[in-house]
N, C-alpha and C. Protein backbone atom coordinates (compact mmCIF):
# COMPACT_ATOMS: atom_id res chain seq x y z
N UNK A 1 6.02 -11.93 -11.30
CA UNK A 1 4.81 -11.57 -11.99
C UNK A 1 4.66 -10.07 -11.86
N UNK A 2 5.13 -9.43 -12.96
CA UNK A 2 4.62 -7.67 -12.78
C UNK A 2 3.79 -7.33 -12.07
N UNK A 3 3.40 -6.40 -11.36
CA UNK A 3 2.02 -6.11 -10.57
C UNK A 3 1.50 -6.76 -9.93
N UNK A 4 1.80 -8.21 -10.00
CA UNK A 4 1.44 -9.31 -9.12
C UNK A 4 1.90 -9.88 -8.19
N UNK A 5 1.24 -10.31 -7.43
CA UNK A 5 2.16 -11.20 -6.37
C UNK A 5 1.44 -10.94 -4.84
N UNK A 6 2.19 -11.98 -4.10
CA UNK A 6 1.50 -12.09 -2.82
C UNK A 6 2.24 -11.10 -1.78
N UNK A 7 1.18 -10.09 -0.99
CA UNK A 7 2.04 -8.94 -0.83
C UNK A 7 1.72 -8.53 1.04
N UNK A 8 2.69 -8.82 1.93
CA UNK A 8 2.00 -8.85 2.97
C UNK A 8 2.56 -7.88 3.83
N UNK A 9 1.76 -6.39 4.37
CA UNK A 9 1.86 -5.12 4.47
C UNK A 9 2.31 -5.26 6.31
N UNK A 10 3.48 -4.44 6.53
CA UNK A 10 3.66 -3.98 8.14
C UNK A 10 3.68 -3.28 9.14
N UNK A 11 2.18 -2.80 9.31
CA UNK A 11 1.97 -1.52 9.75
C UNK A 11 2.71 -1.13 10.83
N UNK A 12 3.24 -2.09 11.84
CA UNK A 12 3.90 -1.83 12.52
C UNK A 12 4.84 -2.61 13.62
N UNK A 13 5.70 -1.94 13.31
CA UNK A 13 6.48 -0.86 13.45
C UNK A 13 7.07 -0.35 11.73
N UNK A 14 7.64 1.05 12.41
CA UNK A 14 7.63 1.34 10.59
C UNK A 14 9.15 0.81 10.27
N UNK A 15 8.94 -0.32 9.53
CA UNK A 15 10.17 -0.96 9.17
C UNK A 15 11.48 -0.20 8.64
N UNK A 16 11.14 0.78 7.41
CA UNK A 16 12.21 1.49 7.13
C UNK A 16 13.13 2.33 8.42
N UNK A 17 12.46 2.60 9.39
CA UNK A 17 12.74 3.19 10.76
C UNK A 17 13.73 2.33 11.51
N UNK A 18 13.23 1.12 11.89
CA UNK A 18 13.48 -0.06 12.03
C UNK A 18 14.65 -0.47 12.00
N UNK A 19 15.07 -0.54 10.54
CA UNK A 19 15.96 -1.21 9.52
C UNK A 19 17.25 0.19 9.82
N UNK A 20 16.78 1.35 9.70
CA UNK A 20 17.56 2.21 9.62
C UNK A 20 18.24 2.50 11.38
N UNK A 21 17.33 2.25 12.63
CA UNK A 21 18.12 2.27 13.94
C UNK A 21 19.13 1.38 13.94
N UNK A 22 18.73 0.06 13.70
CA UNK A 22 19.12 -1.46 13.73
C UNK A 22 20.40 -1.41 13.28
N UNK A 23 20.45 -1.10 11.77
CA UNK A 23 21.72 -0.67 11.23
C UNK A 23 23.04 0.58 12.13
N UNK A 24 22.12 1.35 12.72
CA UNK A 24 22.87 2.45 13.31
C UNK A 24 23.73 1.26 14.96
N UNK A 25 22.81 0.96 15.16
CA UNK A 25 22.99 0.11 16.54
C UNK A 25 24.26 -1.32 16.36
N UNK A 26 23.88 -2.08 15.05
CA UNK A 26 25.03 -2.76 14.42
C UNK A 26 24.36 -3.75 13.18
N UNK A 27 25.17 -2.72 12.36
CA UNK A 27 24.66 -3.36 11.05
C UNK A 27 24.18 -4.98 11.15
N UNK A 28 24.90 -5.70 11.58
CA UNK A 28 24.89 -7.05 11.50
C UNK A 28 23.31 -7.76 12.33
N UNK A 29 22.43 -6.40 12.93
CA UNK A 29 21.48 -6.61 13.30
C UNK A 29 20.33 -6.61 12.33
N UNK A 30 20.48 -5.51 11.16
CA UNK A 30 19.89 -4.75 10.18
C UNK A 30 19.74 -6.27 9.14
N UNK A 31 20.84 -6.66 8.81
CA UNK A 31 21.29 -7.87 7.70
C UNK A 31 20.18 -8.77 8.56
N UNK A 32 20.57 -9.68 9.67
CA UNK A 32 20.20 -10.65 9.99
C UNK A 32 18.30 -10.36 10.11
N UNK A 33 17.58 -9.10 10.14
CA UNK A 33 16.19 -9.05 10.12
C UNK A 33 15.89 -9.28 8.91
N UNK A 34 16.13 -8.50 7.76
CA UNK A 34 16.30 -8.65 6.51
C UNK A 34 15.90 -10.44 6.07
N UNK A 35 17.55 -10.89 6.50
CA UNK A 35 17.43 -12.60 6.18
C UNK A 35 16.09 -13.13 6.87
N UNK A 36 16.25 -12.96 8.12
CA UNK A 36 14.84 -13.44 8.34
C UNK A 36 13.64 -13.44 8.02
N UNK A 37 13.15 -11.97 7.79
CA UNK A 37 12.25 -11.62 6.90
C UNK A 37 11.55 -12.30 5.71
N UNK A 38 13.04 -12.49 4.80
CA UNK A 38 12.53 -13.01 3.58
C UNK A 38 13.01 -14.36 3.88
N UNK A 39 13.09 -15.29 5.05
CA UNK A 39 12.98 -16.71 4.85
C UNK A 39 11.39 -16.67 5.56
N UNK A 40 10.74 -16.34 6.29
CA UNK A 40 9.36 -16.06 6.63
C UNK A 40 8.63 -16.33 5.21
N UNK A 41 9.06 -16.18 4.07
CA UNK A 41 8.03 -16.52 2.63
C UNK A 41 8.18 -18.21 2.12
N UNK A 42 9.69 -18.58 2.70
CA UNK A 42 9.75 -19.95 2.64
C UNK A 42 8.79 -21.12 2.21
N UNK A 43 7.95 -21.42 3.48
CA UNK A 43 7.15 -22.12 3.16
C UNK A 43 6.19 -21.74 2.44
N UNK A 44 5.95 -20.73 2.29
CA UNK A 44 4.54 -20.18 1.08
C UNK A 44 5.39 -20.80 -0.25
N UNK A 45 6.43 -20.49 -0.49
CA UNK A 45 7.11 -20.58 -1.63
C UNK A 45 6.98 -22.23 -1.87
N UNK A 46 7.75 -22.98 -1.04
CA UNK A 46 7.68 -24.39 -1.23
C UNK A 46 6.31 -25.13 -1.47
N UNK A 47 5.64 -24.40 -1.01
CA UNK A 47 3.91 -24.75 -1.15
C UNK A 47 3.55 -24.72 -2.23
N UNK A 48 3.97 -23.26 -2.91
CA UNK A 48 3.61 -23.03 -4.49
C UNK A 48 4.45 -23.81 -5.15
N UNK A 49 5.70 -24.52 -5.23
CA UNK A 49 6.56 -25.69 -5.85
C UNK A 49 5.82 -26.86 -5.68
N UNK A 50 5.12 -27.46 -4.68
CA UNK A 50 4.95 -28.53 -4.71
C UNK A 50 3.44 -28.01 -5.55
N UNK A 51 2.04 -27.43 -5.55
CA UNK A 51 1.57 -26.93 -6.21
C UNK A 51 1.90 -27.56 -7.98
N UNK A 52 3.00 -26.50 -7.95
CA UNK A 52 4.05 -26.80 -9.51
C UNK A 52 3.84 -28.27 -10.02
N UNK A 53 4.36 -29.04 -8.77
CA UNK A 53 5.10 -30.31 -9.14
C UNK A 53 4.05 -31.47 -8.76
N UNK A 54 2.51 -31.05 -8.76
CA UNK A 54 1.60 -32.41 -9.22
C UNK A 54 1.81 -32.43 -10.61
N UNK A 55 1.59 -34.12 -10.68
CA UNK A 55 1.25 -34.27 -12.20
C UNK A 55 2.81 -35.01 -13.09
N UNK A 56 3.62 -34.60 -11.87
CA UNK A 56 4.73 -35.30 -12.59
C UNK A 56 5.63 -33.94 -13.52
N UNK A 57 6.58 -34.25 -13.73
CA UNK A 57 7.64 -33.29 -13.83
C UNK A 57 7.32 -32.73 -15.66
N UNK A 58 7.19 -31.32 -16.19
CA UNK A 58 6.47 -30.83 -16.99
C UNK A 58 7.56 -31.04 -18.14
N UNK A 59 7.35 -31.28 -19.53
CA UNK A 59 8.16 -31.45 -20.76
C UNK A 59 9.14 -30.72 -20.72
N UNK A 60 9.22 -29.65 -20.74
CA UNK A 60 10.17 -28.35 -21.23
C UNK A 60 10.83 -28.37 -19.77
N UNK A 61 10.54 -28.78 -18.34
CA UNK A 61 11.12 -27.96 -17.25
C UNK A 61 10.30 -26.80 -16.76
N UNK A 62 9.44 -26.21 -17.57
CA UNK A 62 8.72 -25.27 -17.12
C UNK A 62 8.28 -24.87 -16.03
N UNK A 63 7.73 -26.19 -15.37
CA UNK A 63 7.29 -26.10 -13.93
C UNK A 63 8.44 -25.87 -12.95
N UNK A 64 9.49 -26.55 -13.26
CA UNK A 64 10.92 -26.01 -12.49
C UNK A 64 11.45 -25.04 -12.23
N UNK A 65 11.09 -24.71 -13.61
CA UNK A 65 11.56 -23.13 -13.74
C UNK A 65 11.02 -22.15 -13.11
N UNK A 66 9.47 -21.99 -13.59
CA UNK A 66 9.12 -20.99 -12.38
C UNK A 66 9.04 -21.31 -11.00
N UNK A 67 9.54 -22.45 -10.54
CA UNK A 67 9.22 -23.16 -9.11
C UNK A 67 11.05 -22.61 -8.38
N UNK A 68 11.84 -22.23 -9.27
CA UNK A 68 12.99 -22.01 -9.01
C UNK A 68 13.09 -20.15 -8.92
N UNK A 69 12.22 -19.70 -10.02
CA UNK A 69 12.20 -18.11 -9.78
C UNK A 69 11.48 -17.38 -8.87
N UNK A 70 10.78 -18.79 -7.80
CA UNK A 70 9.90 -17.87 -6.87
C UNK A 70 11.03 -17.59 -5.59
N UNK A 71 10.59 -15.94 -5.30
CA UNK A 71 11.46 -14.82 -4.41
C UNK A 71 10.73 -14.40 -3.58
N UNK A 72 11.55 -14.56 -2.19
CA UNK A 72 10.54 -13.15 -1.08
C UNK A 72 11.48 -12.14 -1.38
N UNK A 73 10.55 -10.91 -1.09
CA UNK A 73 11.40 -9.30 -1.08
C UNK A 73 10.84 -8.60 -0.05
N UNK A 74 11.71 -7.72 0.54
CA UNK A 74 11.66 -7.22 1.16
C UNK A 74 11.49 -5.36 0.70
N UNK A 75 10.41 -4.81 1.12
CA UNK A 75 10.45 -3.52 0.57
C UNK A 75 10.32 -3.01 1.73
N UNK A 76 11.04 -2.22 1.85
CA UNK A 76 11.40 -0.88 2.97
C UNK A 76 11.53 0.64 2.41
N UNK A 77 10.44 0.87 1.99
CA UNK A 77 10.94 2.33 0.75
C UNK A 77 10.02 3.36 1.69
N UNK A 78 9.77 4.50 1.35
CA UNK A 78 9.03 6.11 1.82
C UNK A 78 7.93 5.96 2.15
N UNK A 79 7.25 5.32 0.93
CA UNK A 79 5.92 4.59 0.39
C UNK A 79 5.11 3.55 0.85
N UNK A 80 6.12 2.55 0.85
CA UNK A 80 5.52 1.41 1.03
C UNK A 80 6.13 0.35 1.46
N UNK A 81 5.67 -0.09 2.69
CA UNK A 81 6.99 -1.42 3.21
C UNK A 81 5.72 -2.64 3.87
N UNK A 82 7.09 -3.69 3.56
CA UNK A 82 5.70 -5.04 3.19
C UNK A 82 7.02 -6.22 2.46
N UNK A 83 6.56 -7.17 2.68
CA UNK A 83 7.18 -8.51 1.70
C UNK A 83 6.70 -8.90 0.79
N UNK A 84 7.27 -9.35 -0.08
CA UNK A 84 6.30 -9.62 -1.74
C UNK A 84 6.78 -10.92 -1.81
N UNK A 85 6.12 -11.90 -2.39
CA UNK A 85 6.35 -12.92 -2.92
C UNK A 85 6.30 -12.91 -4.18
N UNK A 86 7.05 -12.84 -5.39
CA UNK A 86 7.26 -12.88 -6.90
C UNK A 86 7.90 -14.19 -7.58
N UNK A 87 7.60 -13.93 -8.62
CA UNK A 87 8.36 -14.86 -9.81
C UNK A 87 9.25 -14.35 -10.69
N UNK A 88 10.01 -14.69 -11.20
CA UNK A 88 10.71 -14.15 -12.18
C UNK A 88 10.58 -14.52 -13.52
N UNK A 89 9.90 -15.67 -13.89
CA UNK A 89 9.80 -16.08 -15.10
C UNK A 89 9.14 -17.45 -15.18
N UNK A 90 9.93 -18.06 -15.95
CA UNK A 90 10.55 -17.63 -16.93
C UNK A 90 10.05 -17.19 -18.21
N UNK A 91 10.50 -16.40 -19.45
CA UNK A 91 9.98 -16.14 -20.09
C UNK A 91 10.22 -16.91 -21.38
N UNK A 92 9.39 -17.65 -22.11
CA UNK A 92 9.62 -18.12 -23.94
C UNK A 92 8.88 -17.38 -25.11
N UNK A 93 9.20 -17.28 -26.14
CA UNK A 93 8.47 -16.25 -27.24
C UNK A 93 8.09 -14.94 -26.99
N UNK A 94 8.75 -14.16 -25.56
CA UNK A 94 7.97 -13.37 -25.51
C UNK A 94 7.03 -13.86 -24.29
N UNK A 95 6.63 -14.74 -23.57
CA UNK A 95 5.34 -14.58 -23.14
C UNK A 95 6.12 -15.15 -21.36
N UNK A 96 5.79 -14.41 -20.11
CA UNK A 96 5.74 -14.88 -19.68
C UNK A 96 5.43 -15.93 -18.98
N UNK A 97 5.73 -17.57 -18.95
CA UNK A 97 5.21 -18.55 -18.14
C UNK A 97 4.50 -18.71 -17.17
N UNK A 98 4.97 -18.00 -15.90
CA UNK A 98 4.58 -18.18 -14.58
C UNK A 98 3.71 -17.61 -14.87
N UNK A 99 2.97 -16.70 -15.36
CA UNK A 99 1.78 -16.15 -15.90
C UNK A 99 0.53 -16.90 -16.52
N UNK A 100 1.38 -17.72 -17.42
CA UNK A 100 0.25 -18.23 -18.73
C UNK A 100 0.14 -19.74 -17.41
N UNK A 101 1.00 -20.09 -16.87
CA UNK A 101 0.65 -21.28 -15.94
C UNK A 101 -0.45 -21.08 -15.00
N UNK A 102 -0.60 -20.22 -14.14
CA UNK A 102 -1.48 -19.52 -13.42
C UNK A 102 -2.91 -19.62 -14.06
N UNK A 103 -3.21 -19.75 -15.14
CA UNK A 103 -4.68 -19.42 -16.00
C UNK A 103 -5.25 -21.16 -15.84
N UNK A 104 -6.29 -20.76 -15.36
CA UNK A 104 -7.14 -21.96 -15.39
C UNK A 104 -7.14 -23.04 -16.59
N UNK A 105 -6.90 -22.74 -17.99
CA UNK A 105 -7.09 -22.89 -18.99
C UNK A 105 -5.67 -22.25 -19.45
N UNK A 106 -5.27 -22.91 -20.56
CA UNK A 106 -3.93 -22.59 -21.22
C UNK A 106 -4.60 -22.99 -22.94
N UNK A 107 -4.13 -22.39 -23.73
CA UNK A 107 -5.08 -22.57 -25.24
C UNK A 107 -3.16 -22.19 -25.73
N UNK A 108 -3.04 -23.23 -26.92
CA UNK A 108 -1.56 -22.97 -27.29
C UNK A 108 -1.96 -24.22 -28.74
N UNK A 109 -0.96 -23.55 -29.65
CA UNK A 109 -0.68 -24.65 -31.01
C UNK A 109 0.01 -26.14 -30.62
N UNK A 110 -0.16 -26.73 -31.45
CA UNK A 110 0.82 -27.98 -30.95
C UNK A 110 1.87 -28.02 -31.85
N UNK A 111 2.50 -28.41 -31.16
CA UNK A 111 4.13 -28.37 -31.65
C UNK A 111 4.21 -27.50 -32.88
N UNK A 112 3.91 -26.44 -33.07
CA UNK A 112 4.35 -25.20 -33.37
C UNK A 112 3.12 -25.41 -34.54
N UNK A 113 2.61 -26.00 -34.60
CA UNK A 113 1.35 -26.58 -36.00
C UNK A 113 0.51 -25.09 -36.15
N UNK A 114 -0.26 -25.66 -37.01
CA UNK A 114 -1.73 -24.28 -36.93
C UNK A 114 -3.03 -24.88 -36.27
N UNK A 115 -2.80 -26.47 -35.54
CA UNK A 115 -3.81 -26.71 -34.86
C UNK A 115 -3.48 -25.81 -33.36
N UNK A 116 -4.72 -25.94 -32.54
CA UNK A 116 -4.52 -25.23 -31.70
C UNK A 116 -5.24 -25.95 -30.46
N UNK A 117 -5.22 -26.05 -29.36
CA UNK A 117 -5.65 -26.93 -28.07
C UNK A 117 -5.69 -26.39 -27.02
N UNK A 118 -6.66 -26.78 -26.18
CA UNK A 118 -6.82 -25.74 -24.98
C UNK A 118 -6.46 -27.17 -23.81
N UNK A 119 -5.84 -26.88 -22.98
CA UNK A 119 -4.75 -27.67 -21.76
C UNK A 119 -5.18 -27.32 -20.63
N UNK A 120 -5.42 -27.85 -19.18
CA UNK A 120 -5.51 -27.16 -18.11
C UNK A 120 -4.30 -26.69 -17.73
N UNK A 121 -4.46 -25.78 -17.15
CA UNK A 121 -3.39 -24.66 -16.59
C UNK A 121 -3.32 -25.38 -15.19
N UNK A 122 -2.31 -24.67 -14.29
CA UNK A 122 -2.01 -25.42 -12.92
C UNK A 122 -1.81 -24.17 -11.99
N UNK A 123 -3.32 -23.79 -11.70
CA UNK A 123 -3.24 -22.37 -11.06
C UNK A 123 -2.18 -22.72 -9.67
N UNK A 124 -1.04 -22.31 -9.22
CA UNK A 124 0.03 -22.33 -8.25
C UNK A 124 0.20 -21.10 -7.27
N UNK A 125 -0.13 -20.46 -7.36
CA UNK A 125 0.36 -19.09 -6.86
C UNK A 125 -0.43 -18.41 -5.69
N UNK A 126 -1.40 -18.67 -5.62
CA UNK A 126 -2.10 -17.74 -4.83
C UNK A 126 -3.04 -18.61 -3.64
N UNK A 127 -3.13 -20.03 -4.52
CA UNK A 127 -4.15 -20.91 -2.75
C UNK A 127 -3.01 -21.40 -1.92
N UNK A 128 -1.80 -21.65 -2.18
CA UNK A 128 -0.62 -21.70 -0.96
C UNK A 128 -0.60 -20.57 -0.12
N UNK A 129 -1.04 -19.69 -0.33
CA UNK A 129 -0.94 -18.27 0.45
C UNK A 129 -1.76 -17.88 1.24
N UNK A 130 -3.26 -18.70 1.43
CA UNK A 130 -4.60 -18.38 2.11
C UNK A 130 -4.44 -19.43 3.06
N UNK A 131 -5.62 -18.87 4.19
CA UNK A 131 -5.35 -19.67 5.44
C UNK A 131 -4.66 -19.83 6.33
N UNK A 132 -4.07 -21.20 6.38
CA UNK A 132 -3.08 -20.97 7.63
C UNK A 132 -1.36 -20.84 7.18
N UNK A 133 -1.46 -21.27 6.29
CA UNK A 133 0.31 -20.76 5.68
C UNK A 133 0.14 -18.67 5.86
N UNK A 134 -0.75 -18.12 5.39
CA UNK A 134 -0.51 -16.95 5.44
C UNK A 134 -1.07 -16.51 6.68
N UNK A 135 -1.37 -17.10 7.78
CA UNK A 135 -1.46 -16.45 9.05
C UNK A 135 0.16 -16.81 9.80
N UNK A 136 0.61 -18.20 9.35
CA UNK A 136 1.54 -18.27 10.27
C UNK A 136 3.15 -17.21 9.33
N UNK A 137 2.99 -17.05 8.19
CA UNK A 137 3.56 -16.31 8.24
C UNK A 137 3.62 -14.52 8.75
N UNK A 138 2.43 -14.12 9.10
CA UNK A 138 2.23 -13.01 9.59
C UNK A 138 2.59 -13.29 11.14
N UNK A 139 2.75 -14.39 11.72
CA UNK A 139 3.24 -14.71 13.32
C UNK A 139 4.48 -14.27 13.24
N UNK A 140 5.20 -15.42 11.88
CA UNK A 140 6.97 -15.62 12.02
C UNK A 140 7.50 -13.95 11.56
N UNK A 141 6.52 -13.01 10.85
CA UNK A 141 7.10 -11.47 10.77
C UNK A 141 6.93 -10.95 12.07
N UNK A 142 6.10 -11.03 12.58
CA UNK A 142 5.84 -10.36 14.16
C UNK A 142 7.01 -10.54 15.07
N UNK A 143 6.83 -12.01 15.24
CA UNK A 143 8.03 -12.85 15.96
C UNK A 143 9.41 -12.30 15.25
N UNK A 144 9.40 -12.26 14.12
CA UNK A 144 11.15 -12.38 13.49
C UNK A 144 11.72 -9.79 14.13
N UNK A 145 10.72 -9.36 13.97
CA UNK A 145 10.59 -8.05 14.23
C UNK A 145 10.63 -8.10 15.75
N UNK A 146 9.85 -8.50 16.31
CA UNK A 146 9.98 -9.03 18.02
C UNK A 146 11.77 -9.12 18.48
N UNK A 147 11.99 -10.38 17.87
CA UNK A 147 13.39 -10.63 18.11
C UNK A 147 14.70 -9.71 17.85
N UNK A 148 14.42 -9.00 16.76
CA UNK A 148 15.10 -7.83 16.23
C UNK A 148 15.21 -7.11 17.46
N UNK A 149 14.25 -6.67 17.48
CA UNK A 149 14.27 -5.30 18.54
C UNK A 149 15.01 -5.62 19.73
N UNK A 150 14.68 -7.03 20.49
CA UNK A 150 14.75 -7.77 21.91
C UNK A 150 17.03 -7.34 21.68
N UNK A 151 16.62 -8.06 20.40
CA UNK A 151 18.73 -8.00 20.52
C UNK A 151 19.05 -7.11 20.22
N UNK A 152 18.40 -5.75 19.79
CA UNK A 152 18.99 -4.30 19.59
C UNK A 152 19.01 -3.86 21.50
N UNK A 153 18.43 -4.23 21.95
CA UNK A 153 17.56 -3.56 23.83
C UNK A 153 19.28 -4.02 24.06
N UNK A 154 19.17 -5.46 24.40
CA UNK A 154 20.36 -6.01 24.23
C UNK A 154 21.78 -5.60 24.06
N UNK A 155 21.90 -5.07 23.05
CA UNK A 155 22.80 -4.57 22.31
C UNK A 155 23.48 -3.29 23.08
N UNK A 156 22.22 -2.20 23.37
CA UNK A 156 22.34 -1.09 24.18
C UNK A 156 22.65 -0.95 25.57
């Protein structure tokens, strides 16, 4: 989702720093935080799939589809470092899905007609992320950064 998405900030330690000792110390330390990192979005993600997948499996696949393009990322840049949870799509006519799914309300033609119908939408995206799914993932970043460091000490 452009501009969107579930976005969870790490003040500290400064990760790009981090990422960049880790690597100096042995790459294979740098990789394995990384992986960890972005399996920490895991269950948010599977949350928003099952989310997807009330109601029984959607005509087109649609619900699959964006239930298949959801990504954790990892940003480590100058600016700004943090994990994102995104979608990738999918996109038909032009219009992104995971988008128009998200809307409380969905208003669309029927089968391509000039009638037109308004559908409930299957907002997915953002109540998997409140509460306790998004506290315990702010543990498993602490913890997964914790462990990093413990096997760099290690390492030295």
């Amino acid at each position: 989702m452009a501009e969107q998405g579930i976005q969870f900030s790490i003040d500290s330690p400064d990760l790009p720093h981090l990422l960049r000792k880790l690597k100096e110390i042995n790459p294979k330390l740098a990789t394995n935080l990384r992986r960890e990192l972005r399996a920490t979005g895991e269950d948010i993600i599977r949350a928003q799939q099952a989310e997807l997948a009330q109601g029984g499996p959607s005509t087109a696949g649609t619900r699959e589809e964006i239930g298949s393009g959801l990504k954790t990322r990892i940003v480590a840049g100058k600016t700004r470092q943090g994990i994102d949870i995104k979608t990738t799509g999918p996109k038909r006519d032009g219009f992104n899905m995971a988008r128009i799914f998200q809307a409380k309300f969905i208003r669309h033609p029927v089968f391509g007609s000039d009638t037109w119908v308004e559908q409930q939408g299957r907002p997915y995206f953002f109540k998997p992320a409140t509460g306790e799914l998004r506290d315990l993932m702010r543990d498993r970043i602490n913890d997964v950064i914790a462990d990093a460091v413990e096997q760099a000490n290690r390492t030295l």
